[in-house]
Protein backbone atom coordinates (compact mmCIF):
# COMPACT_ATOMS: atom_id res chain seq x y z
CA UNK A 1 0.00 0.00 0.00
CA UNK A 2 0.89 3.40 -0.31
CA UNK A 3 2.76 5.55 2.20
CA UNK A 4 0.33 8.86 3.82
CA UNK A 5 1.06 12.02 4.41
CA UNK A 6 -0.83 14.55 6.15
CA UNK A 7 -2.06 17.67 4.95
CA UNK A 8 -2.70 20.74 7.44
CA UNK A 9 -5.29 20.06 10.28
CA UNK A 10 -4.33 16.88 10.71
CA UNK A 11 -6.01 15.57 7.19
CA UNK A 12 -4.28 12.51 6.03
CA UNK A 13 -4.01 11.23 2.56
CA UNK A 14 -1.71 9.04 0.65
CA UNK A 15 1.41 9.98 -0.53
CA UNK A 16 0.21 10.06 -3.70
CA UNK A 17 -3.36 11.57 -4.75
CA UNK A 18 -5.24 10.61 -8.30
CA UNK A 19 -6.48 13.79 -10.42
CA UNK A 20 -9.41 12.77 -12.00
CA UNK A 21 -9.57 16.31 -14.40
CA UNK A 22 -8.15 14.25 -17.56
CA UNK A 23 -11.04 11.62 -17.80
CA UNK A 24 -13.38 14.08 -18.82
CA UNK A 25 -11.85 17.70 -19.66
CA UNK A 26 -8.83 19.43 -21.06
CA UNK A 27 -7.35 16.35 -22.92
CA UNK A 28 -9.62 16.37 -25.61
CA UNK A 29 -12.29 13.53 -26.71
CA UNK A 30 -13.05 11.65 -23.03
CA UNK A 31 -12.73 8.29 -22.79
CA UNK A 32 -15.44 5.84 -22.31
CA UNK A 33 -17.21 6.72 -18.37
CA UNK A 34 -16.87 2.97 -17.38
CA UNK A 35 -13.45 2.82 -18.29
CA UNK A 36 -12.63 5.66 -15.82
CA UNK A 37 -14.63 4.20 -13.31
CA UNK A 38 -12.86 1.53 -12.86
CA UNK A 39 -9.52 2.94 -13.19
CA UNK A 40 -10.76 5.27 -10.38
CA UNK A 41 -11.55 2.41 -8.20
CA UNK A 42 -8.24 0.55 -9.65
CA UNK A 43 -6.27 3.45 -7.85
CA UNK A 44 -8.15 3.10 -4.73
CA UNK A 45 -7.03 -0.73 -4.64
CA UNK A 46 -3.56 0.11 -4.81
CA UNK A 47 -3.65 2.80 -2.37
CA UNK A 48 -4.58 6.36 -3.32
CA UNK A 49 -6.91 7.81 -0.97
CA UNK A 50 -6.74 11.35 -2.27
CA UNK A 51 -8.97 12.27 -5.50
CA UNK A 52 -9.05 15.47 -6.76
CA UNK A 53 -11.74 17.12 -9.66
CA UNK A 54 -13.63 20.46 -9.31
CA UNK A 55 -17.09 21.71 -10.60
CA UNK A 56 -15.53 22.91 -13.73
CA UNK A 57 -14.51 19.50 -15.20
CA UNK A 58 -17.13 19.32 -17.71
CA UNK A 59 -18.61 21.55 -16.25
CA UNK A 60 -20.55 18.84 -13.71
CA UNK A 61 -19.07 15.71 -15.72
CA UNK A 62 -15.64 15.19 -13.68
CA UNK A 63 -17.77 15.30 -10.23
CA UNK A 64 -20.59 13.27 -11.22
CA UNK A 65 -17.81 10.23 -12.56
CA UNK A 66 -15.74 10.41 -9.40
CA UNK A 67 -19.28 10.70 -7.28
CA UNK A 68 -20.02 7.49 -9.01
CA UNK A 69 -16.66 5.52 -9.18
CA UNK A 70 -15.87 6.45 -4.87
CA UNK A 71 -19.51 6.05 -3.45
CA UNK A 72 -18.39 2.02 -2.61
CA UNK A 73 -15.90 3.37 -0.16
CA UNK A 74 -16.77 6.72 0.17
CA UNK A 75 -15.65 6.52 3.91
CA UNK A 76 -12.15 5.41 3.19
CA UNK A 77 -11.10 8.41 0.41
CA UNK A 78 -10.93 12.03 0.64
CA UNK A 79 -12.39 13.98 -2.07
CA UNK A 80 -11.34 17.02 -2.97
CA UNK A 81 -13.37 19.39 -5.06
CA UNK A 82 -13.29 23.08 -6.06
CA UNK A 83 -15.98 26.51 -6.69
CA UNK A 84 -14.85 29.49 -8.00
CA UNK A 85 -15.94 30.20 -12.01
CA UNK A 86 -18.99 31.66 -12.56
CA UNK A 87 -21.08 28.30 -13.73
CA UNK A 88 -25.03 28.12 -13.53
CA UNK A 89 -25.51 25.89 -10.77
CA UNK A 90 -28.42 24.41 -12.75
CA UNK A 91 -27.77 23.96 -16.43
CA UNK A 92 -23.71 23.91 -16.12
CA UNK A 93 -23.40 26.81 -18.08
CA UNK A 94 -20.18 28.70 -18.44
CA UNK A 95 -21.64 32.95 -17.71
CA UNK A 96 -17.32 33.80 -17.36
CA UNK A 97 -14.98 34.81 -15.23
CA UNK A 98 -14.97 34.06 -11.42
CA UNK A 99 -17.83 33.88 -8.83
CA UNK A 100 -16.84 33.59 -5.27
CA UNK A 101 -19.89 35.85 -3.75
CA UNK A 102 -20.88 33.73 -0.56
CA UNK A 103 -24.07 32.93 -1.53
CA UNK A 104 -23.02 31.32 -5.08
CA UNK A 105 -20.57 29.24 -3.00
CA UNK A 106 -23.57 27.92 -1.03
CA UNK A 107 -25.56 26.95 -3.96
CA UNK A 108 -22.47 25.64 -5.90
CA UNK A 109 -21.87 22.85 -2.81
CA UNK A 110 -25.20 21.74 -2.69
CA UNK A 111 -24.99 20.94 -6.25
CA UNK A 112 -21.54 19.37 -5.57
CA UNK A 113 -22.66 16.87 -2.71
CA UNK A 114 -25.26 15.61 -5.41
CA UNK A 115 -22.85 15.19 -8.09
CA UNK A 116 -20.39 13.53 -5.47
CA UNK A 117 -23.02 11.53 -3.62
CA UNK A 118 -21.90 12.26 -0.82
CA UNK A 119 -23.02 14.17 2.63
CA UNK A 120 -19.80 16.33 3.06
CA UNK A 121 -16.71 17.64 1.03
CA UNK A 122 -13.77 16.47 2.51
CA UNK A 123 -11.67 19.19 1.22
CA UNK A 124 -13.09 22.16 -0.95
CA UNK A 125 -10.75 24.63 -2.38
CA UNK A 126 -11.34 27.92 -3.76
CA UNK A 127 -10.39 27.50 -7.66
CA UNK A 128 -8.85 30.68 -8.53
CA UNK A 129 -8.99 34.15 -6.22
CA UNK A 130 -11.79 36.58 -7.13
CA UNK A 131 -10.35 39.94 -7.07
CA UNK A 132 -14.30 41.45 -6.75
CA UNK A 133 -14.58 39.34 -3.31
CA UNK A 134 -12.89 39.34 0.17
CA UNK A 135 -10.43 36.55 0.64
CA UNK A 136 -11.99 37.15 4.32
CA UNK A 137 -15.42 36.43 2.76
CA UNK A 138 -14.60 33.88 0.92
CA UNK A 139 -12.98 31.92 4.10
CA UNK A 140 -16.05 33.13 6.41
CA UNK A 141 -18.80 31.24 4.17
CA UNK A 142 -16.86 28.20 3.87
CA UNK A 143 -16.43 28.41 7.54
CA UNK A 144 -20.03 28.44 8.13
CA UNK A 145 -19.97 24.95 5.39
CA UNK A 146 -17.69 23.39 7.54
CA UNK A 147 -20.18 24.61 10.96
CA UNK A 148 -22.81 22.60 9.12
CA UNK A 149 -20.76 19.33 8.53
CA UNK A 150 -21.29 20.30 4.63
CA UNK A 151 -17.77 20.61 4.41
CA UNK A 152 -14.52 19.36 6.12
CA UNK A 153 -11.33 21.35 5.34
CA UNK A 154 -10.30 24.77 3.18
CA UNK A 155 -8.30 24.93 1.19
CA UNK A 156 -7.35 27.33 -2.05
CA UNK A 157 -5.65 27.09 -5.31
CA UNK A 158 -3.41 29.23 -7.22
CA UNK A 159 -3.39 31.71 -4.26
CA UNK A 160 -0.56 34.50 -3.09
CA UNK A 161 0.77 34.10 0.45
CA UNK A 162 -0.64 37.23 1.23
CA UNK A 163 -4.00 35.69 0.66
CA UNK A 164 -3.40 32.38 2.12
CA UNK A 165 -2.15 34.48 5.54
CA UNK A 166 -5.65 36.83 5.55
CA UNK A 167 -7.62 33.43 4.19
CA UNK A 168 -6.07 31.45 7.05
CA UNK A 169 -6.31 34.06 9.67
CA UNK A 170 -10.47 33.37 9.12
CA UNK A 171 -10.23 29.29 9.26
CA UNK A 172 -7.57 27.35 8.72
CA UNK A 173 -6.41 26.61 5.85
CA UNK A 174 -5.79 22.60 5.16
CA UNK A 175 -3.95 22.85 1.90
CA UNK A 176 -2.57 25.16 -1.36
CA UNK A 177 -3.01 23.55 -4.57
CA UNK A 178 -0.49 25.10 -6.98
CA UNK A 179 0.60 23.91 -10.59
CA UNK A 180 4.49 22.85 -9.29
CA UNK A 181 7.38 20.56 -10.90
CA UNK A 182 10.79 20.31 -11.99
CA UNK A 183 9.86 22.94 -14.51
CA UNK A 184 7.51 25.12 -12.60
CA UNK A 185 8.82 26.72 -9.79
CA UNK A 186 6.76 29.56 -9.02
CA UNK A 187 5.65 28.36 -5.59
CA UNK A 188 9.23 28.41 -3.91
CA UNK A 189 10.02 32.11 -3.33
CA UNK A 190 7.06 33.36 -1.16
CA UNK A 191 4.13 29.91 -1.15
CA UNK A 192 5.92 27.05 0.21
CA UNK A 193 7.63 29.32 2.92
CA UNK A 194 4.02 30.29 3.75
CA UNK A 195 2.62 26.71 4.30
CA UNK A 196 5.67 25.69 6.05
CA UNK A 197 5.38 28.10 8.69
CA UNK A 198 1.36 28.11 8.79
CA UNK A 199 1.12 24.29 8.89
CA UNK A 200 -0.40 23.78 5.54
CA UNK A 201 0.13 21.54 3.11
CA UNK A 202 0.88 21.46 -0.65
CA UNK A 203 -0.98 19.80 -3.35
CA UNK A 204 1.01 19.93 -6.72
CA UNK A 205 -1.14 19.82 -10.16
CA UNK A 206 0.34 19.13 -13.04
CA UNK A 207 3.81 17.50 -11.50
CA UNK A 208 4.79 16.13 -14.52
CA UNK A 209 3.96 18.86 -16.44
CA UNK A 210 1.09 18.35 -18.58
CA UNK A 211 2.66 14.88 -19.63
CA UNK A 212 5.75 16.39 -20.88
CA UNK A 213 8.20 15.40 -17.94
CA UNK A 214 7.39 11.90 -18.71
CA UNK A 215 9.22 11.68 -22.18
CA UNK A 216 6.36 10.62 -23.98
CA UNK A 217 5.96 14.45 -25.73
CA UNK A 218 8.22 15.39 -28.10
CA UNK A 219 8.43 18.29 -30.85
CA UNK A 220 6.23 15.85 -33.07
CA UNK A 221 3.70 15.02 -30.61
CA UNK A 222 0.15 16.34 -31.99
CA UNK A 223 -2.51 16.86 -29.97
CA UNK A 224 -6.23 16.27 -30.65
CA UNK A 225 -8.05 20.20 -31.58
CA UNK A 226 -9.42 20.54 -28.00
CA UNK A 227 -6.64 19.73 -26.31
CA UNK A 228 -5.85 22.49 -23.78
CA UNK A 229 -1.85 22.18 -24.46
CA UNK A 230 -2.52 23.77 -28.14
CA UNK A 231 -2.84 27.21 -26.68
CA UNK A 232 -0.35 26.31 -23.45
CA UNK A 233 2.98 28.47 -24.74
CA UNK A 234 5.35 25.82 -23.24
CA UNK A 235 3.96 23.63 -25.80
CA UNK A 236 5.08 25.42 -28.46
CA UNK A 237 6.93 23.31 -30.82
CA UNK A 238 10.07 25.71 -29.81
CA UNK A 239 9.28 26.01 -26.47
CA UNK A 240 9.41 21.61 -26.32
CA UNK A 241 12.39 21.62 -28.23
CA UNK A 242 14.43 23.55 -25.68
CA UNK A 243 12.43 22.35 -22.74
CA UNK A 244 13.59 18.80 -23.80
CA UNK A 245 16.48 19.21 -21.79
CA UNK A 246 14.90 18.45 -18.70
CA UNK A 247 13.60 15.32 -19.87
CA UNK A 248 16.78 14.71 -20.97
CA UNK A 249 18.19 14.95 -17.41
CA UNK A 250 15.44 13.11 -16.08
CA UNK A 251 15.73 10.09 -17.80
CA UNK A 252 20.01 10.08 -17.18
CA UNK A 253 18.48 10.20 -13.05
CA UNK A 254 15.87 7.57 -13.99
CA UNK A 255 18.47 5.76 -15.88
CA UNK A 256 20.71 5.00 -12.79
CA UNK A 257 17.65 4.91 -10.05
CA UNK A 258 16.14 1.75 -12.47
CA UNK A 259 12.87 3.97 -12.82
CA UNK A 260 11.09 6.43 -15.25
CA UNK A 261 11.28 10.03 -16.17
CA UNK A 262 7.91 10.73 -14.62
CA UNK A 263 8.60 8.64 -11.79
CA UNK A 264 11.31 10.84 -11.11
CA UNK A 265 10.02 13.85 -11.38
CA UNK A 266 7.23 12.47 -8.87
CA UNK A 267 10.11 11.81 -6.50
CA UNK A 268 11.70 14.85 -6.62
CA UNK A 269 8.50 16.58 -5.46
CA UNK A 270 7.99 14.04 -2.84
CA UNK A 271 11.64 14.70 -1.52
CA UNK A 272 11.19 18.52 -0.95
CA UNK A 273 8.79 18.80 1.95
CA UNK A 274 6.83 15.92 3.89
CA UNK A 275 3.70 17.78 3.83
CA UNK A 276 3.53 17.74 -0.37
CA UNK A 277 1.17 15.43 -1.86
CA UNK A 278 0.92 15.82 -5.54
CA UNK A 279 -1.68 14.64 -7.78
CA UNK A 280 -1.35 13.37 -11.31
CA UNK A 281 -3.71 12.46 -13.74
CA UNK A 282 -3.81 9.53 -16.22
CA UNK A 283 -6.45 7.93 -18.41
CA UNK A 284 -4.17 4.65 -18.13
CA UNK A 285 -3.69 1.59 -15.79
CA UNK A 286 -0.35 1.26 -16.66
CA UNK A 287 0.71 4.94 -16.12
CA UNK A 288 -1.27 5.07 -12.73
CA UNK A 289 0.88 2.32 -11.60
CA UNK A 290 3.92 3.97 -12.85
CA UNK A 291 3.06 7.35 -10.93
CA UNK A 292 2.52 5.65 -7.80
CA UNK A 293 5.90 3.48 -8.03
CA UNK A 294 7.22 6.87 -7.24
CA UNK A 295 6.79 6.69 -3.80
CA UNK A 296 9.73 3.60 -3.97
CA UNK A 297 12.27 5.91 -5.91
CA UNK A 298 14.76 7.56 -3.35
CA UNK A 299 16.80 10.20 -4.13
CA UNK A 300 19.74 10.93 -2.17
CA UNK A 301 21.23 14.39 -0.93
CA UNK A 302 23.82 14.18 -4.03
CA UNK A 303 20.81 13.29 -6.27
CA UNK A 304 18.93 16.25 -5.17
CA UNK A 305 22.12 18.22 -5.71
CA UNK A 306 22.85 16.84 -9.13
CA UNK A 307 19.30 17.92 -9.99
CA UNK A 308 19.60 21.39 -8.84
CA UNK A 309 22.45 22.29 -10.18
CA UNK A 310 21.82 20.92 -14.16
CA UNK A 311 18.32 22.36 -13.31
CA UNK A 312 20.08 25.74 -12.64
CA UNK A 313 21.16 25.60 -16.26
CA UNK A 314 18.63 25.18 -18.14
CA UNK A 315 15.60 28.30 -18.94
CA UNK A 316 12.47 26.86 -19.22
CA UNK A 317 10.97 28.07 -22.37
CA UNK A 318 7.31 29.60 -22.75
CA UNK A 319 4.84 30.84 -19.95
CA UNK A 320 2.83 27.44 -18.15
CA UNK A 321 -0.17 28.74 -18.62
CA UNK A 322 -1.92 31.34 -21.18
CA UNK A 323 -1.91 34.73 -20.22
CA UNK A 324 -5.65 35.03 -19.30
CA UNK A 325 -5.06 32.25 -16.59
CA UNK A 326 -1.62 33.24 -15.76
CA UNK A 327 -2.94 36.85 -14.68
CA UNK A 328 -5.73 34.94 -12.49
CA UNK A 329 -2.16 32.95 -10.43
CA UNK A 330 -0.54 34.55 -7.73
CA UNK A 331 -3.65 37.08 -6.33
């Protein structure tokens, strides 16, 4: 079985979570529901206990297949689910931009417990920060969630540490969720010094980068029309072509440790602070089991070194994210 860690507030998870986005959004065409089902409950056999999606997978679709693939052991997982983008809670549709007003919270959980089938939200996370409403808002009507048993832990993703302090200084916070990997930094300077001395842990998305830190993306690769990556920068076929040095020195590490690029990668995160628990997505059996092998990979001080220092070397080419969403990061 896998390893746990635990999260702030005492919320305990494995080491390794399972984000469910991919099955039904961002990757283009989505595979088959029962074949996601049971790879779902396939990563609950070997371990995970930690499943991430948010009302915006679909919209509705994400929550309603994870709803359907946990409620058999609904009591042994924690789900994790996220409100934030101005969706009608009814018909799903996208109005645009972000909604965090307290009352469109309230409605947006109720419609998430159904989805979920489920009496509580184990962990609900603010999506993105609303600039229009008060982090203090924001954290005082999930408070009153939590009050009513509707919800268990807060968390928030993509935040700033200012927010997380004024956010935390309401309820606690339970956990960040922040796109970070080899090749995404951005949370080091001011984020993960925040957690660290709040007590708040640190759920990666995208560690292995979209799928490109596992050396299966090259300057070839093609992706279907509605795959998000077509309008990602990094995926520019110049951007990959000088990003392909890190993959590069991933597989010489994964080379020597007996393991795979995106199994390193995994380990690397795993190896900077106890309290990170990242959360890859797959639509395979094969790569889920690859992804979790992670937690078996150890790197040593010198291979932490070696890392850092090539690392050092190398610019990362393009921005993560396109500029609408990057400007939403960081509030």
């Amino acid at each position: 079985m896998l390893p746990k860690r635990k999260l702030g507030q005492g919320l305990e998870v494995s080491a390794i979570g399972l984000g469910c986005m991919g099955m039904s959004h961002a990757y283009g065409p989505a595979p088959d529901k029962p074949e996601m089902i049971a790879l779902i409950r396939a990563a609950f056999e070997r371990g995970v206990t930690f499943f991430d999606t948010a009302e915006s997978y679909g919209p509705f679709t994400n929550e309603e297949l994870v709803g359907e693939a946990l409620e058999p052991f609904r009591d042994e997982v924690v789900i994790a689910t996220k409100f934030g983008w101005d969706i009608d809670p009814v018909t799903g549709e996208r109005r645009g931009g972000l909604n965090s007003r307290p009352e469109h919270i309230k409605v947006a959980v109720e419609g998430m417990l159904r989805r979920l089938r489920t009496d509580r939200i184990d962990l609900l996370f603010q999506h993105r920060v609303d600039p229009n409403v008060p982090i203090e808002d924001v954290a005082g009507a999930v408070k009153e969630l939590i009050e009513q048993g509707k919800v268990l832990h807060f968390g928030l993703s993509e935040a700033g540490a200012n927010t997380i302090r004024r956010a935390h200084a309401v309820h606690p916070v339970t956990a960040v969720q922040s796109e970070y990997s080899l090749w995404t930094r951005d949370p080091e300077p001011e984020v993960l010094p925040t957690c660290e001395e709040l007590g708040i842990g640190f759920v990666p998305w995208s560690p292995l980068g979209a799928g490109f830190l596992t050396g299966t993306i090259n300057v070839n690769t093609t992706f279907d029309p509605s795959d998000f990556r077509n309008v990602v920068p990094r995926f520019a076929p110049d951007a990959r072509r000088a990003n392909q040095a890190v993959v590069d020195l991933l597989r010489k590490i994964a080379e020597r440790k007996e393991a795979t690029p995106a199994q390193i990668a995994l380990a690397w995160l795993l190896a900077q602070k106890p309290w990170i628990v990242p959360i890859p997505g797959t639509r395979k059996l094969r790569r889920l089991e690859e992804n979790l092998g992670a937690v078996h990979v150890v790197l040593t001080a010198d291979d932490l070194r070696e890392i850092e220092t090539e690392m050092s070397q190398i610019k990362i080419q393009g921005a993560r994210l396109p500029e609408p969403l990057l400007k939403l990061s960081y509030q």
